[in-house]
Each structure stands twice: as C-alpha cells, then as structure tokens.
C-alpha atoms as a PDB file:
ATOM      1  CA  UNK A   1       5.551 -12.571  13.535  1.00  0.00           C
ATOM      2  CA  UNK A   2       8.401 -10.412  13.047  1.00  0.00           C
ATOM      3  CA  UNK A   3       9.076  -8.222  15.643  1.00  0.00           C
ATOM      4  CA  UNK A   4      10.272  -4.951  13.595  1.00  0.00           C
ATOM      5  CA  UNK A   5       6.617  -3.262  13.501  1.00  0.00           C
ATOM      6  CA  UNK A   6       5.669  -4.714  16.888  1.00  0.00           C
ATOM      7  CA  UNK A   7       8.791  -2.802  18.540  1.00  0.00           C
ATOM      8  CA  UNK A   8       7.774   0.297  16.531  1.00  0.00           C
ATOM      9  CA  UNK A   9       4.470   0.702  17.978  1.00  0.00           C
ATOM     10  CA  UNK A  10       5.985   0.361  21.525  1.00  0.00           C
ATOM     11  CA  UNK A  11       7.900   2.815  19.596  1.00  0.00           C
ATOM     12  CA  UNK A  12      11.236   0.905  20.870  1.00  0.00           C
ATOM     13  CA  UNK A  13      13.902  -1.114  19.009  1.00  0.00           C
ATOM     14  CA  UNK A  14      15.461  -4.337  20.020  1.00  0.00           C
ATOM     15  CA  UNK A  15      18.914  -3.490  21.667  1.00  0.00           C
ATOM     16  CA  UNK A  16      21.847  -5.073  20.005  1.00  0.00           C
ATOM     17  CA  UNK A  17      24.799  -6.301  21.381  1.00  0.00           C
ATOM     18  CA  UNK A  18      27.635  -5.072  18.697  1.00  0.00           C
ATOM     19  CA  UNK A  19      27.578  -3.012  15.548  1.00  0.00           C
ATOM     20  CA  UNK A  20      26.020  -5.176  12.937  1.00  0.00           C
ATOM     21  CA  UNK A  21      27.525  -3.750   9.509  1.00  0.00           C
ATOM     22  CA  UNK A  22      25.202  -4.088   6.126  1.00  0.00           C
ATOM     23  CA  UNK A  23      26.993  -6.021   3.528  1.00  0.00           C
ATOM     24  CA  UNK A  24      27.765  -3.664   0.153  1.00  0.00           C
ATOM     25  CA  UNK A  25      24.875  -5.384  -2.159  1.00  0.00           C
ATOM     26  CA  UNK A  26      22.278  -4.836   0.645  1.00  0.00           C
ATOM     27  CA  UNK A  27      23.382  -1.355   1.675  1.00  0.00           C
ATOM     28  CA  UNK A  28      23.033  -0.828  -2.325  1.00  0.00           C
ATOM     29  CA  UNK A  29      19.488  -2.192  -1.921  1.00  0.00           C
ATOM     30  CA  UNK A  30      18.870  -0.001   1.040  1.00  0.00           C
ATOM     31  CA  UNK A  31      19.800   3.109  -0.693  1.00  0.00           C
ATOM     32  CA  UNK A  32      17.695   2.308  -3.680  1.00  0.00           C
ATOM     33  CA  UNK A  33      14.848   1.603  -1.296  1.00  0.00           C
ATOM     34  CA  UNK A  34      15.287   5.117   1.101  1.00  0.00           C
ATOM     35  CA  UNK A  35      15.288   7.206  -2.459  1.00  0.00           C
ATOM     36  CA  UNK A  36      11.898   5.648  -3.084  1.00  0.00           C
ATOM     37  CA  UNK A  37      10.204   5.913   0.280  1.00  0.00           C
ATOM     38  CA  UNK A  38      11.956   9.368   0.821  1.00  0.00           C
ATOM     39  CA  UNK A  39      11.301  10.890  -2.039  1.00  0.00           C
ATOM     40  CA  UNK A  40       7.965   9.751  -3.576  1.00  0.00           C
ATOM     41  CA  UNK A  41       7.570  10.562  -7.152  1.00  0.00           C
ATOM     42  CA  UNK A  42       4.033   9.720  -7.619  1.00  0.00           C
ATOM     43  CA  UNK A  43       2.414  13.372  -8.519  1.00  0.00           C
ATOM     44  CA  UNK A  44       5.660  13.590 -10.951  1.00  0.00           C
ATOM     45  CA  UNK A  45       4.614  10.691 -12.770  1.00  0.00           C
ATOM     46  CA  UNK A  46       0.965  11.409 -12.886  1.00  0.00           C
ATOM     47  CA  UNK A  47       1.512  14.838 -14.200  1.00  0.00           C
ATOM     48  CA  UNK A  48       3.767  13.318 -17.171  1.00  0.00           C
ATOM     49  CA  UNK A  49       1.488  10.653 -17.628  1.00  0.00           C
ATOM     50  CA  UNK A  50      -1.464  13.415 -17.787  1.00  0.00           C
ATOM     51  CA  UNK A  51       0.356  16.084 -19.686  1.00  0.00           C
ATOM     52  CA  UNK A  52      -0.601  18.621 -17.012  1.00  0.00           C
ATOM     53  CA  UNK A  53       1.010  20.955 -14.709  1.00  0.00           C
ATOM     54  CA  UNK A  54       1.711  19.347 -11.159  1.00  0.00           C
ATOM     55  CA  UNK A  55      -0.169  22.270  -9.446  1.00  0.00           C
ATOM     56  CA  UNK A  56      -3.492  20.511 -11.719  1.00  0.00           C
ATOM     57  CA  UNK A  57      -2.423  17.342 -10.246  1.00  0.00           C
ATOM     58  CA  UNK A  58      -2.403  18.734  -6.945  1.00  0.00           C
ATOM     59  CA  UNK A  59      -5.545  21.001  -7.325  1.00  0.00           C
ATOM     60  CA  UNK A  60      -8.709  20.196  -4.094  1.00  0.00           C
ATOM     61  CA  UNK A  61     -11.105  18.457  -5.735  1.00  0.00           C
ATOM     62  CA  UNK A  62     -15.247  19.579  -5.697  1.00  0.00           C
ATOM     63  CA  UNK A  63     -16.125  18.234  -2.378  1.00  0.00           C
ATOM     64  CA  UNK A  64     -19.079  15.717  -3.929  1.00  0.00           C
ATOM     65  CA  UNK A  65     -16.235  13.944  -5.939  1.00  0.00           C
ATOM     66  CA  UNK A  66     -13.662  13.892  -2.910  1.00  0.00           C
ATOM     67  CA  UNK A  67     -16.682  12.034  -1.033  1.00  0.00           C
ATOM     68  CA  UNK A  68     -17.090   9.822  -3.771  1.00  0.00           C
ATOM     69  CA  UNK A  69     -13.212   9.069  -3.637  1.00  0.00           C
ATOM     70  CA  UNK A  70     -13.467   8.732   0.227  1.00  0.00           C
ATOM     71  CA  UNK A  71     -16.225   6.406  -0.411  1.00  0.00           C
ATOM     72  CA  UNK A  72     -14.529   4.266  -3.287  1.00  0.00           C
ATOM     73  CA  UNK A  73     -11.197   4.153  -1.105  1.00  0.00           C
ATOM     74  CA  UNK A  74     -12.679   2.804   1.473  1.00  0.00           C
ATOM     75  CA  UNK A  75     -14.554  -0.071  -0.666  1.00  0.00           C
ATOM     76  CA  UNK A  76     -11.314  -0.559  -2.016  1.00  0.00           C
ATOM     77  CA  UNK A  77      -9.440  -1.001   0.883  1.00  0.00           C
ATOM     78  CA  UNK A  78     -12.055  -3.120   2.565  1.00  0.00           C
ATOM     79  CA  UNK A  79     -11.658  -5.772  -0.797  1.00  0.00           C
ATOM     80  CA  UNK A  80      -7.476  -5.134  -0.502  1.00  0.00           C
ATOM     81  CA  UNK A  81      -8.157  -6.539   3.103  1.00  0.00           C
ATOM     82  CA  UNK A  82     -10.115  -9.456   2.059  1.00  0.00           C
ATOM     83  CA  UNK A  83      -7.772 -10.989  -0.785  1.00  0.00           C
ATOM     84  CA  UNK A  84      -5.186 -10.280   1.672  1.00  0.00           C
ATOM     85  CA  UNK A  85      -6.312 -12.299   4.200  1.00  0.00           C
ATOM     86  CA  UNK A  86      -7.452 -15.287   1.739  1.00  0.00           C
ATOM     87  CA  UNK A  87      -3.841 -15.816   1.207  1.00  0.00           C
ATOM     88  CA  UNK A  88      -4.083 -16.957   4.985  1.00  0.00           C
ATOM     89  CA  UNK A  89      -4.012 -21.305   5.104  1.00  0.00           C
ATOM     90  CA  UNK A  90      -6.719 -22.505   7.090  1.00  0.00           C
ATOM     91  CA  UNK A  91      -9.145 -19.462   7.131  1.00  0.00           C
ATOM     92  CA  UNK A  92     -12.459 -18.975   6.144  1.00  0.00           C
ATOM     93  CA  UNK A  93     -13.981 -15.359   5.748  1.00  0.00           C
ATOM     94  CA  UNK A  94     -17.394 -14.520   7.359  1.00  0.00           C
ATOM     95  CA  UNK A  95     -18.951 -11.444   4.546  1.00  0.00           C
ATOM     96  CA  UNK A  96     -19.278  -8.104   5.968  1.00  0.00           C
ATOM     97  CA  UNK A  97     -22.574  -6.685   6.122  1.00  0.00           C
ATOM     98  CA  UNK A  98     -23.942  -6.333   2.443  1.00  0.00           C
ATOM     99  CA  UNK A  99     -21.655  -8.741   0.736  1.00  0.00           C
ATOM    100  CA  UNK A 100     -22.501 -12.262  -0.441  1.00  0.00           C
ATOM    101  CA  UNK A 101     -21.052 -15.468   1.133  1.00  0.00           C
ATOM    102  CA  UNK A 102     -19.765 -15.899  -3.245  1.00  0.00           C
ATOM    103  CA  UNK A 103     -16.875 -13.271  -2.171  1.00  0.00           C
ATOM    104  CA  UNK A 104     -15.434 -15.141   0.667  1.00  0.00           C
ATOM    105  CA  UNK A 105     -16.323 -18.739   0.307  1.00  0.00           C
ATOM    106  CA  UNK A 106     -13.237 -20.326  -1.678  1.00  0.00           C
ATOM    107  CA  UNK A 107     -11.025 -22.223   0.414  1.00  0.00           C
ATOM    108  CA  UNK A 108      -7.836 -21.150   1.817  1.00  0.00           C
ATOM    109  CA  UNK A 109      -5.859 -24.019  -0.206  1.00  0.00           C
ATOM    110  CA  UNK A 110      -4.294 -22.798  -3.369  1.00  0.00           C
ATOM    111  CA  UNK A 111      -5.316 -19.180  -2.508  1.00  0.00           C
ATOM    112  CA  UNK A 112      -2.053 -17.622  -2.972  1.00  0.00           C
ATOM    113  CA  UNK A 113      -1.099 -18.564  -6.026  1.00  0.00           C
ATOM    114  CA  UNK A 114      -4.632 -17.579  -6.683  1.00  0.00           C
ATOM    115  CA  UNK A 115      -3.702 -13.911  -5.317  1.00  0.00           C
ATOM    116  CA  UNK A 116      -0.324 -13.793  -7.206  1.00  0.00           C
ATOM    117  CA  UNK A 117      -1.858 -14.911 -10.653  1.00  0.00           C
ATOM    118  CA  UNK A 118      -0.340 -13.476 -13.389  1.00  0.00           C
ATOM    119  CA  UNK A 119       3.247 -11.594 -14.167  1.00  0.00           C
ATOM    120  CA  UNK A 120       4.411  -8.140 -13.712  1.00  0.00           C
ATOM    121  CA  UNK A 121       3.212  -7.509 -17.048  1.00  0.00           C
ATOM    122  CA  UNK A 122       0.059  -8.642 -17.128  1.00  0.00           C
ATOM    123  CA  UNK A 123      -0.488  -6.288 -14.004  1.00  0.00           C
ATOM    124  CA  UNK A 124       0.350  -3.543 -15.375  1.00  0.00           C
ATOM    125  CA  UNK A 125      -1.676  -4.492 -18.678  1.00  0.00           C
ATOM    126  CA  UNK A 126      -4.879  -4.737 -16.942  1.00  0.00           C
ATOM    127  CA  UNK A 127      -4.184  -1.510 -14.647  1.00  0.00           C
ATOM    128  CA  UNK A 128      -3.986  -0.134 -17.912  1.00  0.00           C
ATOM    129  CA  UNK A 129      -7.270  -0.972 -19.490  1.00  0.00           C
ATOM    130  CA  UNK A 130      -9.341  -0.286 -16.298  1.00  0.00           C
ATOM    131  CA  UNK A 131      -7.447   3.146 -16.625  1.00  0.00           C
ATOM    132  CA  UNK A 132      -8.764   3.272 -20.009  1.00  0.00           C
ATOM    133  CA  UNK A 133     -12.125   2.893 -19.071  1.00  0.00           C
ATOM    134  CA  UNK A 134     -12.170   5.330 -16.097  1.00  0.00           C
ATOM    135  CA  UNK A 135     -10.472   7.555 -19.001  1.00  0.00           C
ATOM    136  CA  UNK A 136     -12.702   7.180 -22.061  1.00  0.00           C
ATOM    137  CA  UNK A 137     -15.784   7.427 -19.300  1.00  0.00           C
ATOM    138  CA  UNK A 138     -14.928   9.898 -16.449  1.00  0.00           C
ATOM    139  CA  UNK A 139     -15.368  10.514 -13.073  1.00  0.00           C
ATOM    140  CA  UNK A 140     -18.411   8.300 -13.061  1.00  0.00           C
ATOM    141  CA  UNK A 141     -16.544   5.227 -13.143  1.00  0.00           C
ATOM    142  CA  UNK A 142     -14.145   5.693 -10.254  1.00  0.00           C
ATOM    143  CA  UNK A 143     -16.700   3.616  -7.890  1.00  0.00           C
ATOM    144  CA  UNK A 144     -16.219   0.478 -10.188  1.00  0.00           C
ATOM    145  CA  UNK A 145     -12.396   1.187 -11.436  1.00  0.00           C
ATOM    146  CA  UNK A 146     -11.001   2.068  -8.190  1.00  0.00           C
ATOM    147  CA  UNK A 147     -11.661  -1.632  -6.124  1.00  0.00           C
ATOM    148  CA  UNK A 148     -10.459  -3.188  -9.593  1.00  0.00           C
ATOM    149  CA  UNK A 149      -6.970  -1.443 -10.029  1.00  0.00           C
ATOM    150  CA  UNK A 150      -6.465  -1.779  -6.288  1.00  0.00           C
ATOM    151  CA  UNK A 151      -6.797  -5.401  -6.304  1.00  0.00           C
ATOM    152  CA  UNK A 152      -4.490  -5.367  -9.183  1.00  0.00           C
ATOM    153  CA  UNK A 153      -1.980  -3.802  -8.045  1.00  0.00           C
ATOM    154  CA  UNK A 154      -2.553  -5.949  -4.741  1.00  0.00           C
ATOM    155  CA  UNK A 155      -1.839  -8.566  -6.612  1.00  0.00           C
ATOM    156  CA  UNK A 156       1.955  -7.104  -7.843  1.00  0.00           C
ATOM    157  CA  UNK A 157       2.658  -6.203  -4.132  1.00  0.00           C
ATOM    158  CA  UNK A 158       2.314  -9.181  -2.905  1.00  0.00           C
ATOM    159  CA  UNK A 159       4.338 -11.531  -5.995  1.00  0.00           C
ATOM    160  CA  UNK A 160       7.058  -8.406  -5.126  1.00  0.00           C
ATOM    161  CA  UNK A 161       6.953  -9.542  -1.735  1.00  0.00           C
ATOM    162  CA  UNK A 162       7.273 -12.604  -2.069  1.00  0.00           C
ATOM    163  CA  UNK A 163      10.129 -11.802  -4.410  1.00  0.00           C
ATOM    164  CA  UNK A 164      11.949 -10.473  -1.043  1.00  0.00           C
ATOM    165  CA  UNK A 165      11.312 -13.266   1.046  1.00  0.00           C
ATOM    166  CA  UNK A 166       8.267 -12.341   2.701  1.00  0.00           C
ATOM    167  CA  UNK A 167       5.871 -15.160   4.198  1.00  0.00           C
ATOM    168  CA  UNK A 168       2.377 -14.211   2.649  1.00  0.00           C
ATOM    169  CA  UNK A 169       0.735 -17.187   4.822  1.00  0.00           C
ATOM    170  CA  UNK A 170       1.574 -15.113   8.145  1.00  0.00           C
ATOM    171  CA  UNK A 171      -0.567 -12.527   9.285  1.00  0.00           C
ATOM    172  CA  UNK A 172       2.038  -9.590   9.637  1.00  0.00           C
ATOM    173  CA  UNK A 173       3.193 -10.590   6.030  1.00  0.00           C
ATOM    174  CA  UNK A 174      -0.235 -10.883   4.208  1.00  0.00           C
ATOM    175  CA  UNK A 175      -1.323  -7.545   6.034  1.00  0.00           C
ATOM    176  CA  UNK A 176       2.284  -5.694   5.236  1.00  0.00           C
ATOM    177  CA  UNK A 177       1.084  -5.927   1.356  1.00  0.00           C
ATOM    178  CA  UNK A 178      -1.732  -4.085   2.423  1.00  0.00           C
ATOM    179  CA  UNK A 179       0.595  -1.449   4.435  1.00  0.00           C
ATOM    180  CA  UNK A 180       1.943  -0.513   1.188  1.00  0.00           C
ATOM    181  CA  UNK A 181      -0.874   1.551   0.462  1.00  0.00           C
ATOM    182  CA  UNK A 182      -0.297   4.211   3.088  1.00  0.00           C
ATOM    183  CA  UNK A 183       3.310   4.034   1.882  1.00  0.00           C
ATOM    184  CA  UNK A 184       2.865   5.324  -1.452  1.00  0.00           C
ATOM    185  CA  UNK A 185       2.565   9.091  -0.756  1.00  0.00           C
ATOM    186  CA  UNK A 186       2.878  12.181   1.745  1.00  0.00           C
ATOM    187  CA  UNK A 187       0.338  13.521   3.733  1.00  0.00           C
ATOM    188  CA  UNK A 188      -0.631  17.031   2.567  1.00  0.00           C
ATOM    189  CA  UNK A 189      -2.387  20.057   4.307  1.00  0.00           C
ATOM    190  CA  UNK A 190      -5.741  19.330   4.207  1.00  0.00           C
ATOM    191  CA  UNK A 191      -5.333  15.890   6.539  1.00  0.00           C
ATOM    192  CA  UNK A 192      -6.152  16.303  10.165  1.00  0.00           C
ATOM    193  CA  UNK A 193      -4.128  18.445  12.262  1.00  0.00           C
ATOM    194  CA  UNK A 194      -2.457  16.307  14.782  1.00  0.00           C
ATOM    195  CA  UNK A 195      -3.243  12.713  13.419  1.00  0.00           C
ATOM    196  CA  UNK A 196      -0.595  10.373  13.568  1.00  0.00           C
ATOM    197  CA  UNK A 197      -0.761   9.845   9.953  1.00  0.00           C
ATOM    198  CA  UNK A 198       0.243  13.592   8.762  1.00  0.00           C
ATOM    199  CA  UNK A 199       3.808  11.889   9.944  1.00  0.00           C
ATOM    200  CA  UNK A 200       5.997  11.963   6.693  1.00  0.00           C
ATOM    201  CA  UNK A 201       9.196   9.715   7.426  1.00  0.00           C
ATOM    202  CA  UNK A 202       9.039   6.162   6.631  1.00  0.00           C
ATOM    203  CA  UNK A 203       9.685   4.901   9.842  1.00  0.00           C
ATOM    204  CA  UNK A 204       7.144   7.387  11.191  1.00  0.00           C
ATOM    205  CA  UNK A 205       4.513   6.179   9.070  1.00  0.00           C
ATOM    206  CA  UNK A 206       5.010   2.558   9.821  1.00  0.00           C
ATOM    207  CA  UNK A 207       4.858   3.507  13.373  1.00  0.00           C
ATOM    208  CA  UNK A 208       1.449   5.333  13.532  1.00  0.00           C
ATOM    209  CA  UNK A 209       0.289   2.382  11.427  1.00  0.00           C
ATOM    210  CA  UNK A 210       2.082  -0.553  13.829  1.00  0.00           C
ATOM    211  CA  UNK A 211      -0.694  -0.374  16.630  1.00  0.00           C
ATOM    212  CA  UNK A 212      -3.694  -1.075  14.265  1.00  0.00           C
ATOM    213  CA  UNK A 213      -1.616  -3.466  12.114  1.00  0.00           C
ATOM    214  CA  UNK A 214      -0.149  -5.182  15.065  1.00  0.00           C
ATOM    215  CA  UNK A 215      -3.697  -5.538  16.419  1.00  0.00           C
ATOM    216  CA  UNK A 216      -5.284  -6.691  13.177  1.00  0.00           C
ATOM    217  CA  UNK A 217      -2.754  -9.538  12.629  1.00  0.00           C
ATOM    218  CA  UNK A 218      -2.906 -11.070  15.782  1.00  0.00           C
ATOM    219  CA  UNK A 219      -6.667 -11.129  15.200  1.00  0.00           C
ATOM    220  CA  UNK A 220      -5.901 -13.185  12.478  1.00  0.00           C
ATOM    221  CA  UNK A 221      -3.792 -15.341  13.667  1.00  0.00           C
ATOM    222  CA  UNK A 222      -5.874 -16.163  16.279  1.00  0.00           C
ATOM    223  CA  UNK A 223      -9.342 -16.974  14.647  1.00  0.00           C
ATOM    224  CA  UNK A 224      -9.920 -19.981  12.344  1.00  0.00           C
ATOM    225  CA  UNK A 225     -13.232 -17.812  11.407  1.00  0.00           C
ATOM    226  CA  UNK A 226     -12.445 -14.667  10.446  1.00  0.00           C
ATOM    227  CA  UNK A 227     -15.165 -11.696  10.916  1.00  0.00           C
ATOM    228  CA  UNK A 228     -14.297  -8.505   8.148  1.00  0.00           C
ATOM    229  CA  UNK A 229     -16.316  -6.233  10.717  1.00  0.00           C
ATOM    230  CA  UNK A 230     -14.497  -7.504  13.712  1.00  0.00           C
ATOM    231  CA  UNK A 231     -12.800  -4.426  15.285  1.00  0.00           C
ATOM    232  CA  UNK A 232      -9.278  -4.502  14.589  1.00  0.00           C
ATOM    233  CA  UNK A 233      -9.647  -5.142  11.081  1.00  0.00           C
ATOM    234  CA  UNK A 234     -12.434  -1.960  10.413  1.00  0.00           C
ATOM    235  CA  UNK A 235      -9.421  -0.028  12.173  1.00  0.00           C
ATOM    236  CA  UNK A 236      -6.555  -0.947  10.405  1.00  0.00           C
ATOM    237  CA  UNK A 237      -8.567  -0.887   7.024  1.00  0.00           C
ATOM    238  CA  UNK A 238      -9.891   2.955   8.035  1.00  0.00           C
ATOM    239  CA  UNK A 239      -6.167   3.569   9.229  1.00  0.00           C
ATOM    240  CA  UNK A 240      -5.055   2.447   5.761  1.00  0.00           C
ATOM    241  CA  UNK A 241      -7.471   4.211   3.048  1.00  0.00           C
ATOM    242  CA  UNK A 242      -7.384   7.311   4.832  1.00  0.00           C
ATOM    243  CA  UNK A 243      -3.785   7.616   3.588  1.00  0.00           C
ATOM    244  CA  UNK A 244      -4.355   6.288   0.620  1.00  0.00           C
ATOM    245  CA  UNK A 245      -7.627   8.187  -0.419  1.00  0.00           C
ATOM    246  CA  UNK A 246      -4.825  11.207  -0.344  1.00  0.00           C
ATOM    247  CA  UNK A 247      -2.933   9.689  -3.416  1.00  0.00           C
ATOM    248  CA  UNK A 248      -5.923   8.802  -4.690  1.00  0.00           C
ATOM    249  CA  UNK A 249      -7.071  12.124  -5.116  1.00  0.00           C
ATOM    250  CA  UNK A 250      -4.319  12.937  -7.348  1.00  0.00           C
ATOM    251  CA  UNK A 251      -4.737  10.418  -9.367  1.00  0.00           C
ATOM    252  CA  UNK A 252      -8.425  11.090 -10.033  1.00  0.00           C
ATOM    253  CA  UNK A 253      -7.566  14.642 -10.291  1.00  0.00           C
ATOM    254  CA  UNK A 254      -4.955  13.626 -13.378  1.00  0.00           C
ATOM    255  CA  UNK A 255      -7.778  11.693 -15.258  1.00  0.00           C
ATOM    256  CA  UNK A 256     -10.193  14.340 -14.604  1.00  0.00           C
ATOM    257  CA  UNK A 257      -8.181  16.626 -17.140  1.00  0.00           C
ATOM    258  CA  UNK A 258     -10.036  17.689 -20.044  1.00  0.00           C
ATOM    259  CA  UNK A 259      -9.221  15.978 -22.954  1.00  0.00           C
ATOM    260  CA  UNK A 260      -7.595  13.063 -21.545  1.00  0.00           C
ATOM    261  CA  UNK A 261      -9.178  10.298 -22.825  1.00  0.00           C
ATOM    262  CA  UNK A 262      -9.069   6.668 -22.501  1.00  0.00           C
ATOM    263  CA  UNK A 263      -5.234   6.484 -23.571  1.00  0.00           C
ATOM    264  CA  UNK A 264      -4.492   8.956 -21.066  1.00  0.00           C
ATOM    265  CA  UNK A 265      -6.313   7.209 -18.331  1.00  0.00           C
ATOM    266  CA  UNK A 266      -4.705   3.812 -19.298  1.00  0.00           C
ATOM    267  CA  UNK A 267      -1.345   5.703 -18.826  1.00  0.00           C
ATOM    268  CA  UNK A 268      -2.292   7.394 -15.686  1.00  0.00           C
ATOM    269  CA  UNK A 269      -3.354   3.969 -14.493  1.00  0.00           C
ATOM    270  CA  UNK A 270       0.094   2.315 -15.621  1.00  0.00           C
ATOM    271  CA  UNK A 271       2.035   5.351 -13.714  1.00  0.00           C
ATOM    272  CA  UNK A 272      -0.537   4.485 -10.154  1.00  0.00           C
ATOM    273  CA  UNK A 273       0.875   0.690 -10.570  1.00  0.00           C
ATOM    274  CA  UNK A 274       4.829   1.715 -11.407  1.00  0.00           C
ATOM    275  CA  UNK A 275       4.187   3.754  -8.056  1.00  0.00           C
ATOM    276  CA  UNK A 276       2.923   1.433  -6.228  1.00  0.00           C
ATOM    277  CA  UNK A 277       5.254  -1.457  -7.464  1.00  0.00           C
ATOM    278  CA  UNK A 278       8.279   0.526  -6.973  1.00  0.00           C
ATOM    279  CA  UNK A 279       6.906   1.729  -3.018  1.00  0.00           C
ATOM    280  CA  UNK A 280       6.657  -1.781  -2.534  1.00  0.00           C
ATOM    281  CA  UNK A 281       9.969  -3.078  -3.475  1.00  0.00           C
ATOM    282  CA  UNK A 282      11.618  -0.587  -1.360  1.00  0.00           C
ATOM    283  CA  UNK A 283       9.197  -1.820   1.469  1.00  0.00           C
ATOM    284  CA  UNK A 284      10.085  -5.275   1.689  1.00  0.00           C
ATOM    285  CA  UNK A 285      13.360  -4.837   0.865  1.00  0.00           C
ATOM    286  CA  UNK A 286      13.814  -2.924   4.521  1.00  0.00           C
ATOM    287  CA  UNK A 287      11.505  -5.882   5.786  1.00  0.00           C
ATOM    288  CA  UNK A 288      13.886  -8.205   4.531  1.00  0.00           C
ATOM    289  CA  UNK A 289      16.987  -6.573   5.448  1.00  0.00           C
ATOM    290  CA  UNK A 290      15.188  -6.025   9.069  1.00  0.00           C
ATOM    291  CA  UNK A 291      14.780 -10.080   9.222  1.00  0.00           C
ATOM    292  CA  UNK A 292      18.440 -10.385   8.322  1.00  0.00           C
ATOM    293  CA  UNK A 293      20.508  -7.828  10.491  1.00  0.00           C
ATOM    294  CA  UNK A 294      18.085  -6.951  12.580  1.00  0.00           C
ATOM    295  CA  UNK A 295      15.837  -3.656  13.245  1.00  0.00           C
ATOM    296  CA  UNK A 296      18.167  -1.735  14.804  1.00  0.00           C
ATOM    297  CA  UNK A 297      20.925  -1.716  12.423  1.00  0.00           C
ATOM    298  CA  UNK A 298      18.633  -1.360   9.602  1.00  0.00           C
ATOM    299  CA  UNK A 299      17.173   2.052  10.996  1.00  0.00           C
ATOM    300  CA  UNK A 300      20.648   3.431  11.920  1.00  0.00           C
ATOM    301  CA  UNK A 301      21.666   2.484   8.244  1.00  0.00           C
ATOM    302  CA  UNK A 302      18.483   3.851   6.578  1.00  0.00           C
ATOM    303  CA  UNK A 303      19.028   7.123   8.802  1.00  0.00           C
ATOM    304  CA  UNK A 304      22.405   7.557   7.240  1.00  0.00           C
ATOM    305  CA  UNK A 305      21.534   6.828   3.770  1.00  0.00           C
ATOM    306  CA  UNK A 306      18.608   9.644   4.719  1.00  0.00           C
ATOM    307  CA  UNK A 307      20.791  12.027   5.754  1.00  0.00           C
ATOM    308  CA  UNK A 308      23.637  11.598   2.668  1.00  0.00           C
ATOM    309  CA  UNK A 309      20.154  12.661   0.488  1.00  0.00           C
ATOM    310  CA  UNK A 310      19.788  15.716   2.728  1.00  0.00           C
ATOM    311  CA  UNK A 311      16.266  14.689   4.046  1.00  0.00           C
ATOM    312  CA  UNK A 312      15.713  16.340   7.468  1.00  0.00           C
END
C-alpha cells in the first residue's frame, strides 16, 4: 500500500531528505491534472449539454426526488464498491443483506479484465444510451439508470488507472477508483456545516476521505472472505456517495429540464462520463507522480502550480 493517503490521514507527509525536482513532461502532467481537480467544470458541461442556464443546473431539487437521489447514490455506490473489490485476486464476496449470492459469486480470476471490458468509446457509448433512457423517460428511471452509468463509468476509471500505472489487484488501488467519485465536484451550501467533506482543495478532500479509505483497504487486504456490511466498508461507501449524491443532483437536475428528451439525456450522460474520465486522469496522474518522487514533492509542486492559477 502506498503510503501517500495513509500519511494524509495522520495528516503528515513523509520528510525528505533533499529537494526532489519534477521532470518538465511530468510537471506538464501535473499542471494539466491541478486545472482539472481545481477547477471542476462539471455544472459547465451539464448546462451546455442541457441547453439551460447554470443557475437551472444548480437549482435545490423537490425534497422527494433529492431522497430518491440520496437513495439511488447510495445503491450506486454500494455496487461501485463491489466491482471494485472483485478486481481483488483471491477474494470472494459474502452479499449484503437483500442481494443474491448471483452478484458476488464469480471468481476473482480473470475479474479485472472483466471490470475493464470494453474501450473508452464503448464507455461513453453506453453512458450515452442509459442517458437516453433516463431522458426519453424521466425522473422515474434514475433508481435503475443511476447504478448502471456508475458502473460504467467505473469501468473507464479504472482502465484510466491502470493507464497510469496503478495496481488494481491492491486494495488502496482498487478502492482509489472508487475515490474518484468524491473527486468529481465541490461541496455546496446545503452539505453539513462542519463535515470534513465541505473541504474543497484536492488534498483536503483526499484527506477527510484517507481515514475511511485507509480503514476499508486494510479490511480487504486482510480477509480472504470479504463481508459488504462489514464496518469499514458501509463507512467508506457512506463517506463516498455523500459527495457524490451532490454532483449527482446536478446532473438529475439537467435531465429534469423540460423538453429534454432522450437525446438530451444521452448527452447529459456523455458530459457525467467526460467528467468523470477527465477527474480521474488527473487523479492518478498525482498518484503516479506521488509513487515516483514521492508525496512531499508532489504536494509542494501541486501547491505551486495552484497558486500560478490564483486558487487560494
């Protein structure tokens, strides 16, 4: 296990012994990667992709959808977490309570090229149609077309992780796709006053999330029979979708515009993956970076390249 998130929920980082100087490709890569996590363009993109104002895309939802989102994030987050950790070799999943032993029976061998699947593409193509269908049908479907995108776009995290040199059959690495999903977006008013998560800095997010993520992987690393209700995963997965169910909101808020459609939902869909996809580039991009300079140098680099964009 890497010991960048580990140090951050200590919230320490490893000392090092002389100034360790990014070479001009990666700082490129690093500066590419702090405009994306700094600056997240996600309610932009929805409100192009919907043709509606960004203060539409922003708007509170009725309260009996926002529980329904709640709800579906949650389901969502709680399949993200179980593909994830089928990725792991020599692991076999015990259902949570309500699900059938056909979701977690297959066997750990061959199960991450099983998660990878398909291209980049073909991603984005299916994201599409289930966008389509949560478009040309409504609000109705976002119980069924929520879990599905999410495991799509799962599914593009992790092949762009892999991209970057990340170990998928590791704990840390399988549940650092998963991370990406708190990544993707700022926390706005209504959160909770004082919870770690209304932190909006990259590094601060990663640190309110390092505890629970810390926690959960070494609970998978340790167990050859792994329990979805056990604990540390229930708190890392309610960690997790309560920062995403705040992007998710907007994004259900774009496809609730009148008139939209099933085109419109397939391109609201297609703007949630290019979101995600680019969040998770920059992600493991500082993850790989981290493994190669170290986490020290990395931060005092990112800071820099922070501070040239004129981010506080």
């Amino acid at each position: 296990m890497s010991t960048s998130d580990l140090t951050l929920a200590g919230e320490t980082l490893p000392a090092e012994t002389s100034e360790t100087v990014l070479s001009d490709a990666d700082l490129a890569a690093l500066r590419r990667a702090v405009e994306v996590l700094e600056r997240p363009s996600l309610a932009a993109r929805l409100s192009a992709a919907a043709g509606a104002p960004l203060d539409i895309i922003g708007r509170s939802l009725p309260a009996p959808v926002t529980e329904a989102v709640s709800r579906s994030t949650e389901v969502a987050m709680r399949g993200a977490l179980r593909v994830a950790l089928a990725t792991l070799p020599r692991k076999e999943l015990v259902p949570a309570e309500g699900e059938g032993l056909g979701a977690v029976a297959a066997k750990a061998e061959g199960r991450l090229a099983r998660l990878l699947g398909s291209g980049d593409a073909k991603h984005k193509a299916m994201a599409a149609l289930s966008g389509a269908v949560g478009g040309a049908f409504g609000l109705a479907t976002v119980a069924v077309e929520l879990p599905v995108s999410t495991t799509l776009m799962l599914r593009s995290i992790a092949e762009i992780a892999r991209e970057e040199g990340e170990d998928l059959e590791t704990p840390e690495g399988a549940l650092a796709c998963v991370q990406v999903f708190a990544l993707g977006g700022r926390a706005v008013a209504e959160a909770e006053a004082g919870s770690a998560l209304t932190e909006s800095g990259y590094f601060a997010v990663r640190a309110a999330l390092a505890k629970t993520l810390s926690e959960a992987a070494r609970y998978a690393g340790s167990k050859t029979l792994l329990d979805q209700s056990a604990p540390a995963l229930i708190r890392f997965t309610a960690q997790i979708a309560a920062r995403f169910g705040l992007v998710v909101s907007q994004k259900v808020a774009a496809q609730a515009v009148p008139i939209l459609g099933a085109f419109g939902g397939a391109a609201v869909n297609t703007a949630f993956m290019n979101h995600f996809q680019s969040t998770a580039r920059a992600h493991f991009t500082v993850r790989r970076l981290e493994r190669a300079y170290g986490a020290a140098a990395v931060r005092a680099a990112y800071e820099v390249e922070k501070a040239a964009l004129g981010i506080a």
